[in-house]
PDB file of N, CA and C in Angstrom:
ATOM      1  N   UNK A   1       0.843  -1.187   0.000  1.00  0.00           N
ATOM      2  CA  UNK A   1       0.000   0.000   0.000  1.00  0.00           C
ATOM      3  C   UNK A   1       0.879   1.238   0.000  1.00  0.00           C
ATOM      4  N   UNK A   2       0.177   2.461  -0.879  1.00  0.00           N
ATOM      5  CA  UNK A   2       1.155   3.455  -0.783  1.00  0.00           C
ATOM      6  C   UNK A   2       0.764   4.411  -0.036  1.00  0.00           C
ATOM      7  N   UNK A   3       1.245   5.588  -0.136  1.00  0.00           N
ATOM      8  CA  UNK A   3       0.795   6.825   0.440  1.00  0.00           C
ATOM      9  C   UNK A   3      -0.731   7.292  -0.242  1.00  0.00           C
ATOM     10  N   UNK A   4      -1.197   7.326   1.023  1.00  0.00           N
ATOM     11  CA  UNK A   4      -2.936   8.182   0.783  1.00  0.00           C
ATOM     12  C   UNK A   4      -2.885   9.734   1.304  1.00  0.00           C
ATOM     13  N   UNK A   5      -3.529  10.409   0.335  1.00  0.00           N
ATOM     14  CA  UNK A   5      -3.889  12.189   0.964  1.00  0.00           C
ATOM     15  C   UNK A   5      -5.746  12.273  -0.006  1.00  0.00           C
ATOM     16  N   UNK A   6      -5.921  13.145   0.841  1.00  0.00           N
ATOM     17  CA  UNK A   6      -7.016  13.922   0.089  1.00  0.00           C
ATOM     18  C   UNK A   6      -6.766  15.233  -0.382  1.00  0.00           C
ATOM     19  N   UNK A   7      -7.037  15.286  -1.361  1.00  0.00           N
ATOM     20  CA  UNK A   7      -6.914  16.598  -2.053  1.00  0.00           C
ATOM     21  C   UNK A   7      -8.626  18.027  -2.197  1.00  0.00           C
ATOM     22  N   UNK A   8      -8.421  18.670  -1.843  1.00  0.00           N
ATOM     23  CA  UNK A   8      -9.800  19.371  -1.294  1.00  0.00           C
ATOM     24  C   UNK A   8      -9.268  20.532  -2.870  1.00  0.00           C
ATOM     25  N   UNK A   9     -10.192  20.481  -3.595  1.00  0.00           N
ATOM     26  CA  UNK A   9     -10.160  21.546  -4.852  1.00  0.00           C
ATOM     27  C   UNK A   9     -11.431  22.523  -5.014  1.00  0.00           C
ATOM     28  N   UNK A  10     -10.898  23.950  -5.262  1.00  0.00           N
ATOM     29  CA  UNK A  10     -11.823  24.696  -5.258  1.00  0.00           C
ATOM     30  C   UNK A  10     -11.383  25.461  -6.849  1.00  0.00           C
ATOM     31  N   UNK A  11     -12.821  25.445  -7.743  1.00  0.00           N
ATOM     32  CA  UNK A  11     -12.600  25.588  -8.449  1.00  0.00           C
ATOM     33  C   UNK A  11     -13.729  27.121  -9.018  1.00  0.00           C
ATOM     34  N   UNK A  12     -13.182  27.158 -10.090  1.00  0.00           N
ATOM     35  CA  UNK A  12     -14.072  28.339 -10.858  1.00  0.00           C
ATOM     36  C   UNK A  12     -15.064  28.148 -10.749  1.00  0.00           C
ATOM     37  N   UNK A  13     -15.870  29.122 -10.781  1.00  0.00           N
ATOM     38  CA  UNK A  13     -17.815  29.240 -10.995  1.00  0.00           C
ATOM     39  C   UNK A  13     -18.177  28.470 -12.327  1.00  0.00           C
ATOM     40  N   UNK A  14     -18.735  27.663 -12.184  1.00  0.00           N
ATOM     41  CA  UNK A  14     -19.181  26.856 -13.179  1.00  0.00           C
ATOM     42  C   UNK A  14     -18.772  25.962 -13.873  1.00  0.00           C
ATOM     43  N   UNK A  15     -17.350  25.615 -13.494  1.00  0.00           N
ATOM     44  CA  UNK A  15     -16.390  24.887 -14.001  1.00  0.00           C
ATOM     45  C   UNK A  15     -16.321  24.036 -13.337  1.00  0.00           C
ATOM     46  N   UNK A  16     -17.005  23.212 -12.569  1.00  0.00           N
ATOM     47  CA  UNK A  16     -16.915  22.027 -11.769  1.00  0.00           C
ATOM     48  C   UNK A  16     -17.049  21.031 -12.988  1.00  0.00           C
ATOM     49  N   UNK A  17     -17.808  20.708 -13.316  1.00  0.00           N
ATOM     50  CA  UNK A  17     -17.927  19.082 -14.074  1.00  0.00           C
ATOM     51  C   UNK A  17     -16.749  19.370 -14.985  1.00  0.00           C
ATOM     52  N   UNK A  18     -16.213  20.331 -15.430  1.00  0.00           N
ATOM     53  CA  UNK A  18     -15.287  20.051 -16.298  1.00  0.00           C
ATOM     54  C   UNK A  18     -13.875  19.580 -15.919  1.00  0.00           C
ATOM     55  N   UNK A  19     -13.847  20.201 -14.633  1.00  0.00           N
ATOM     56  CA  UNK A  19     -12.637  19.766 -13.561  1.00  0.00           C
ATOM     57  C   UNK A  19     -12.809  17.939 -13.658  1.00  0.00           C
ATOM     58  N   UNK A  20     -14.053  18.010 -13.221  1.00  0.00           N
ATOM     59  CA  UNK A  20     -14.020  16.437 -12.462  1.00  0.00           C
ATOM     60  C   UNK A  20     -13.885  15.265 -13.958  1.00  0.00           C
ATOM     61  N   UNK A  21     -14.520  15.333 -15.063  1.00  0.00           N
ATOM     62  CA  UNK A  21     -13.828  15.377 -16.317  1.00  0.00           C
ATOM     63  C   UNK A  21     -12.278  14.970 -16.164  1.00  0.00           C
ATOM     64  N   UNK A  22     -11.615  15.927 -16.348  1.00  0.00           N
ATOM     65  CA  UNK A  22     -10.507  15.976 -16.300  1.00  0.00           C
ATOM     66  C   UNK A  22      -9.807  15.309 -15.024  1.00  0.00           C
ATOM     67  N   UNK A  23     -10.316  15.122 -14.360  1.00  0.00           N
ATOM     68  CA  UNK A  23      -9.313  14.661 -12.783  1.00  0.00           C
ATOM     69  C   UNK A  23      -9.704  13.094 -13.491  1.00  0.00           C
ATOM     70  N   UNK A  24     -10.672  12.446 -13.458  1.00  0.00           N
ATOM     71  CA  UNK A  24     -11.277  11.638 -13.762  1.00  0.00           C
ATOM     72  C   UNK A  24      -9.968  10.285 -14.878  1.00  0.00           C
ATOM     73  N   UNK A  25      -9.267  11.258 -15.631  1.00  0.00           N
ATOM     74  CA  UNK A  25      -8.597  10.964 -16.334  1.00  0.00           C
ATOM     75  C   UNK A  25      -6.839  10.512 -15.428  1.00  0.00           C
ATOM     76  N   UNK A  26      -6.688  10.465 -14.063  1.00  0.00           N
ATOM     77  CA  UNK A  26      -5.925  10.327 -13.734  1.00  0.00           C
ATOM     78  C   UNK A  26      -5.903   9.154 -12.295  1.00  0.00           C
ATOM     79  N   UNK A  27      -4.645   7.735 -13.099  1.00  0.00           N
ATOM     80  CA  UNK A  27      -5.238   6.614 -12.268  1.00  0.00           C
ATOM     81  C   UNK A  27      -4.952   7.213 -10.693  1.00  0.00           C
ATOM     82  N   UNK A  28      -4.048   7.803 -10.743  1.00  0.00           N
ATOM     83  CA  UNK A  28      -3.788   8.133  -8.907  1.00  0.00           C
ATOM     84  C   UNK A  28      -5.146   8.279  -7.891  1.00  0.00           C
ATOM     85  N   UNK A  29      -6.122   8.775  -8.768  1.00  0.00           N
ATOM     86  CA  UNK A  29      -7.082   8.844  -7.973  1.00  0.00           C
ATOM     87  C   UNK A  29      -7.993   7.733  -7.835  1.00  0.00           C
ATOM     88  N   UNK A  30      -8.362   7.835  -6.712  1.00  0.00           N
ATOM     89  CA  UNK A  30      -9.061   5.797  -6.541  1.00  0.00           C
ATOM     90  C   UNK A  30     -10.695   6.896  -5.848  1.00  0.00           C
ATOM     91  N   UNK A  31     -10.947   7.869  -6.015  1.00  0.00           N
ATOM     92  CA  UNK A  31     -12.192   8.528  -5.407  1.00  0.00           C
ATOM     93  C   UNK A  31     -12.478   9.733  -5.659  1.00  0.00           C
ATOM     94  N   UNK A  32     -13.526  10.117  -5.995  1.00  0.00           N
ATOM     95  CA  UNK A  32     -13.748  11.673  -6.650  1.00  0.00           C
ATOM     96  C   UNK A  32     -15.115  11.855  -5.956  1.00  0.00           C
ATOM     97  N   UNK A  33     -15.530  12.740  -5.313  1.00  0.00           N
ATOM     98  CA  UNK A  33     -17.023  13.326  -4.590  1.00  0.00           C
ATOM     99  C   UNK A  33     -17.059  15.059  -4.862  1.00  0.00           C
ATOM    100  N   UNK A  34     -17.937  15.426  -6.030  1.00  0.00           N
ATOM    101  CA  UNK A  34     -18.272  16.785  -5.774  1.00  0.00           C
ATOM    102  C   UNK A  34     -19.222  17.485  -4.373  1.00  0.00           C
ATOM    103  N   UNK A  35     -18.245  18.252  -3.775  1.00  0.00           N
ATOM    104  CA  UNK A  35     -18.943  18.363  -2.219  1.00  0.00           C
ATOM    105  C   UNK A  35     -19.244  20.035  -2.099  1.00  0.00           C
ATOM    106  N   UNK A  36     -20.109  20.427  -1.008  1.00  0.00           N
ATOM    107  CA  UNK A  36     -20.532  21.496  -1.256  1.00  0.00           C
ATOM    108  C   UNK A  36     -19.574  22.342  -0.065  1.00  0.00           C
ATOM    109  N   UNK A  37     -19.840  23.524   0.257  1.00  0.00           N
ATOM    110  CA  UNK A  37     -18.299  24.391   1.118  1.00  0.00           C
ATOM    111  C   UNK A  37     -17.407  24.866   0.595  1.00  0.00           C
ATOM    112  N   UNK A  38     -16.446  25.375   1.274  1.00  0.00           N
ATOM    113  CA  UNK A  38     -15.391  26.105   0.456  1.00  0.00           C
ATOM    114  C   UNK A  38     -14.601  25.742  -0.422  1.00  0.00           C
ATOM    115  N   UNK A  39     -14.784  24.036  -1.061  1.00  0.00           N
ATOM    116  CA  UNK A  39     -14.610  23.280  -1.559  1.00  0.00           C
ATOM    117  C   UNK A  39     -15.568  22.496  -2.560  1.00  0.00           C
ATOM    118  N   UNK A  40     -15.233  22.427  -3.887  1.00  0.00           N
ATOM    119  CA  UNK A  40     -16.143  22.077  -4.676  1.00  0.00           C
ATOM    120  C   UNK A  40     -16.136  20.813  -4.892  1.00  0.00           C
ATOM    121  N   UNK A  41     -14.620  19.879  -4.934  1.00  0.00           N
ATOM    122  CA  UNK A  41     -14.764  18.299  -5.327  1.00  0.00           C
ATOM    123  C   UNK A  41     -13.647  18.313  -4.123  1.00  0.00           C
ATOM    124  N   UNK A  42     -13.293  16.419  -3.504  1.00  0.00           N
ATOM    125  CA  UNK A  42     -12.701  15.891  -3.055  1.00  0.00           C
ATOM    126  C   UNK A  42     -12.448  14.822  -3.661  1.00  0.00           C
ATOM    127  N   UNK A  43     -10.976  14.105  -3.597  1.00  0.00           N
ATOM    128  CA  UNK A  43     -10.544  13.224  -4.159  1.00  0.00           C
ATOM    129  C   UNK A  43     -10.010  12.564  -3.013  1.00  0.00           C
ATOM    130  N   UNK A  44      -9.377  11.048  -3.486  1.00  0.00           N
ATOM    131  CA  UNK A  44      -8.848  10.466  -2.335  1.00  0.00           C
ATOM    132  C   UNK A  44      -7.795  10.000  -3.483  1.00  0.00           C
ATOM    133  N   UNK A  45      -6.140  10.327  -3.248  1.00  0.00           N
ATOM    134  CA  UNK A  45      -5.466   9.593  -4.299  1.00  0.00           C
ATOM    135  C   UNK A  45      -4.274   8.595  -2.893  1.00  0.00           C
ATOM    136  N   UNK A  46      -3.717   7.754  -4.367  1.00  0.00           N
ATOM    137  CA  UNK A  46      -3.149   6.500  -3.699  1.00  0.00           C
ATOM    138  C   UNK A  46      -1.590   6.712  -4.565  1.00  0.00           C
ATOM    139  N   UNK A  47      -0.811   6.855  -3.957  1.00  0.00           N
ATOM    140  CA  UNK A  47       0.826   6.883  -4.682  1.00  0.00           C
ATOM    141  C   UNK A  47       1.762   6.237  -4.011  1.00  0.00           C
ATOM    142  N   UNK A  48       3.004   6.415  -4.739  1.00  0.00           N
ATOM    143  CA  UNK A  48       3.884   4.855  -4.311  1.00  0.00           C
ATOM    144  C   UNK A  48       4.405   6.382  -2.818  1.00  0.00           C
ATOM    145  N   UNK A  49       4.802   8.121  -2.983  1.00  0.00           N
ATOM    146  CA  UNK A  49       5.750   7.851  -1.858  1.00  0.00           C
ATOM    147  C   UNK A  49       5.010   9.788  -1.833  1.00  0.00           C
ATOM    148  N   UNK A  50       5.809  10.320  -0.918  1.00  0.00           N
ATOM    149  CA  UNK A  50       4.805  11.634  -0.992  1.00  0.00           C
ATOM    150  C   UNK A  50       5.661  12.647  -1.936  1.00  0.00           C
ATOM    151  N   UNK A  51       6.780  12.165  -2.653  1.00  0.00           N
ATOM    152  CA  UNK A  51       7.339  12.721  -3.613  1.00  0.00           C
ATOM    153  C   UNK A  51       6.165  12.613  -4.963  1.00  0.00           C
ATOM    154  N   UNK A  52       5.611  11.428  -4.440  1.00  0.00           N
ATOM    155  CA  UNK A  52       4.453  11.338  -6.128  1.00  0.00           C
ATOM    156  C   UNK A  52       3.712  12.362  -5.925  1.00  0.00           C
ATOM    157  N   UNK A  53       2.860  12.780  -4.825  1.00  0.00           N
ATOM    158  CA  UNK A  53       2.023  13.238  -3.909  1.00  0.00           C
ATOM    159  C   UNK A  53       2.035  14.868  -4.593  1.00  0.00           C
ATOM    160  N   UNK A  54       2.912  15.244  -4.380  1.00  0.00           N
ATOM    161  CA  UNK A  54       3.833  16.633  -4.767  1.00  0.00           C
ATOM    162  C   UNK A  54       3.921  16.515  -6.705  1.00  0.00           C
ATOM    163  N   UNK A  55       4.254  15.680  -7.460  1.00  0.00           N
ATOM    164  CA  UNK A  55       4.687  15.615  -8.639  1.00  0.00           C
ATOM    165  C   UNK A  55       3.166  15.115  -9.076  1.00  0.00           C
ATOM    166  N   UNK A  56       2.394  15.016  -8.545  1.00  0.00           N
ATOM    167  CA  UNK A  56       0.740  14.755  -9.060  1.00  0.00           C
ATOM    168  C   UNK A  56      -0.029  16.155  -9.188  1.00  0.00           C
ATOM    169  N   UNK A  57       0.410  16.482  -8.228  1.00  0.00           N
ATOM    170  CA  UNK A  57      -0.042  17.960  -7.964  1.00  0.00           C
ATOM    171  C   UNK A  57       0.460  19.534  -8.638  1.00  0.00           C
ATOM    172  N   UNK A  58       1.966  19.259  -8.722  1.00  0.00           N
ATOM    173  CA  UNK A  58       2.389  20.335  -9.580  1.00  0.00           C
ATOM    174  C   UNK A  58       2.210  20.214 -11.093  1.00  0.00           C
ATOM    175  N   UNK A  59       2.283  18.909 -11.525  1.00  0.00           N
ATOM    176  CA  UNK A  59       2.342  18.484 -12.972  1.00  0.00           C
ATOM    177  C   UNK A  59       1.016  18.163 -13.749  1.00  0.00           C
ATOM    178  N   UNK A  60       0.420  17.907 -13.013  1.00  0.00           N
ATOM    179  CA  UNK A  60      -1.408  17.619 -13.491  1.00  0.00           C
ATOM    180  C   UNK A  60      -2.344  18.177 -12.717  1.00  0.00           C
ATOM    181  N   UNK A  61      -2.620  18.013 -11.340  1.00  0.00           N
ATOM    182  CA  UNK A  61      -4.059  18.647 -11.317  1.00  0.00           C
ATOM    183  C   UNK A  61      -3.708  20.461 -10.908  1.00  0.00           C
ATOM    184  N   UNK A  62      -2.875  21.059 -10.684  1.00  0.00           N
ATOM    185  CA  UNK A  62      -2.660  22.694 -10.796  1.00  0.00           C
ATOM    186  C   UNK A  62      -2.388  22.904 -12.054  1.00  0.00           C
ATOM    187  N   UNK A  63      -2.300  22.080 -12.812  1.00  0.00           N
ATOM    188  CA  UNK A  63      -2.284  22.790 -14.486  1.00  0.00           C
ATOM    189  C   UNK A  63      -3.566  22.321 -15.167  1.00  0.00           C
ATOM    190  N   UNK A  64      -4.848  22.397 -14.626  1.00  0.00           N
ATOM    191  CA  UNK A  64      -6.087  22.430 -14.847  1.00  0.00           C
ATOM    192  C   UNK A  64      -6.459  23.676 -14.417  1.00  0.00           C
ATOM    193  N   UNK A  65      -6.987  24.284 -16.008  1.00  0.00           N
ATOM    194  CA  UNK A  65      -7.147  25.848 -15.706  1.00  0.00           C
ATOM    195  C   UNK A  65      -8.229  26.557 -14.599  1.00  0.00           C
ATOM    196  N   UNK A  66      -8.917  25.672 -14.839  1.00  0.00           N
ATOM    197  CA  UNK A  66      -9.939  25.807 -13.808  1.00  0.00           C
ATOM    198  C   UNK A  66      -9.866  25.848 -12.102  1.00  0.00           C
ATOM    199  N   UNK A  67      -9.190  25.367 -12.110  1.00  0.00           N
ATOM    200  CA  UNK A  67      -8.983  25.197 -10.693  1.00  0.00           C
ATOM    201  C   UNK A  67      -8.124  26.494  -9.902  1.00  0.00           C
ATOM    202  N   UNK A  68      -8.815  27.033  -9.062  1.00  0.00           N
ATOM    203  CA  UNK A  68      -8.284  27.819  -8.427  1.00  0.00           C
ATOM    204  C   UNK A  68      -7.271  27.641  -7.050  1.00  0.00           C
ATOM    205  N   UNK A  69      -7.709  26.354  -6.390  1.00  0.00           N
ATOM    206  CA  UNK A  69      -6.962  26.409  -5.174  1.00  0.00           C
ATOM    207  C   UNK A  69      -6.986  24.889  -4.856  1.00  0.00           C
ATOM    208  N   UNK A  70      -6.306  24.082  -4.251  1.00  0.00           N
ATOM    209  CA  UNK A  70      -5.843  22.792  -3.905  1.00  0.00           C
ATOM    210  C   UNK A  70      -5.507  23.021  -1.805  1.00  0.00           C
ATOM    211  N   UNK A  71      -6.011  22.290  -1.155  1.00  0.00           N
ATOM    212  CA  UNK A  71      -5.279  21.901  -0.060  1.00  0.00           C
ATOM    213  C   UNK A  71      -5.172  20.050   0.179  1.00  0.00           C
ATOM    214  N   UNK A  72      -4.014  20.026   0.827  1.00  0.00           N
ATOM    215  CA  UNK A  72      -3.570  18.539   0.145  1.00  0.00           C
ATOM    216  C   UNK A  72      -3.492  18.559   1.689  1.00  0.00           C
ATOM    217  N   UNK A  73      -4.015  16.839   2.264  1.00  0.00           N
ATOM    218  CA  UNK A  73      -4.516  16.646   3.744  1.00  0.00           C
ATOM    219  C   UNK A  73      -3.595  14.973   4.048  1.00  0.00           C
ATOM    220  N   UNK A  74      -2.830  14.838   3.441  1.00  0.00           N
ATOM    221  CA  UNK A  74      -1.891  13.410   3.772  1.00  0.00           C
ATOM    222  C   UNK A  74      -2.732  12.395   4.970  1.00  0.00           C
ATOM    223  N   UNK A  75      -3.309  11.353   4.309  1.00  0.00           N
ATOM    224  CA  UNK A  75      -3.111  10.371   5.670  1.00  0.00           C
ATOM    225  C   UNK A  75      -2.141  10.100   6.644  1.00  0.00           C
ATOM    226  N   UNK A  76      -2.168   9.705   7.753  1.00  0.00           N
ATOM    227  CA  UNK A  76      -0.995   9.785   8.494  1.00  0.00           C
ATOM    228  C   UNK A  76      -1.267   8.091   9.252  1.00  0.00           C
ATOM    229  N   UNK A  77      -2.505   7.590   9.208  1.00  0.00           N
ATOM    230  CA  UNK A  77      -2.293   6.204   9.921  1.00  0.00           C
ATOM    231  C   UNK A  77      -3.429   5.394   9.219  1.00  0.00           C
TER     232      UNK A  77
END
């Protein structure tokens, strides 16, 4: 088993399904829930170390134009 985080994404006005679309397209993620709050979708991703964690995040889902803001919540047990 690898490293688990949740990723909490807040995105543009109206641009939700297109986000989730697009996230959708990436195996790291094993869970996607559009949720309501200061937060529009939650994901649950699964990677081999928290270097992936970081290189998932700078390289694919922050270069989705839509998306305005990311907080990344690491499992810890």
């Amino acid at each position: 088993m690898g490293i688990r985080a949740y990723i909490l994404i807040n995105t543009q006005i109206g641009k939700t399904q297109k986000v989730v679309e697009e996230l959708r397209n990436f195996p790291e993620i094993k869970k996607l829930d559009v949720i309501m709050g200061p937060y529009d979708i939650i994901v649950e991703v699964e990677v081999p170390s928290y270097e992936n964690i970081s290189k998932l995040l700078l390289e694919k889902i922050q270069n989705i134009p839509a998306i305005n803001h990311t907080m990344t919540c690491p499992v810890v047990s």
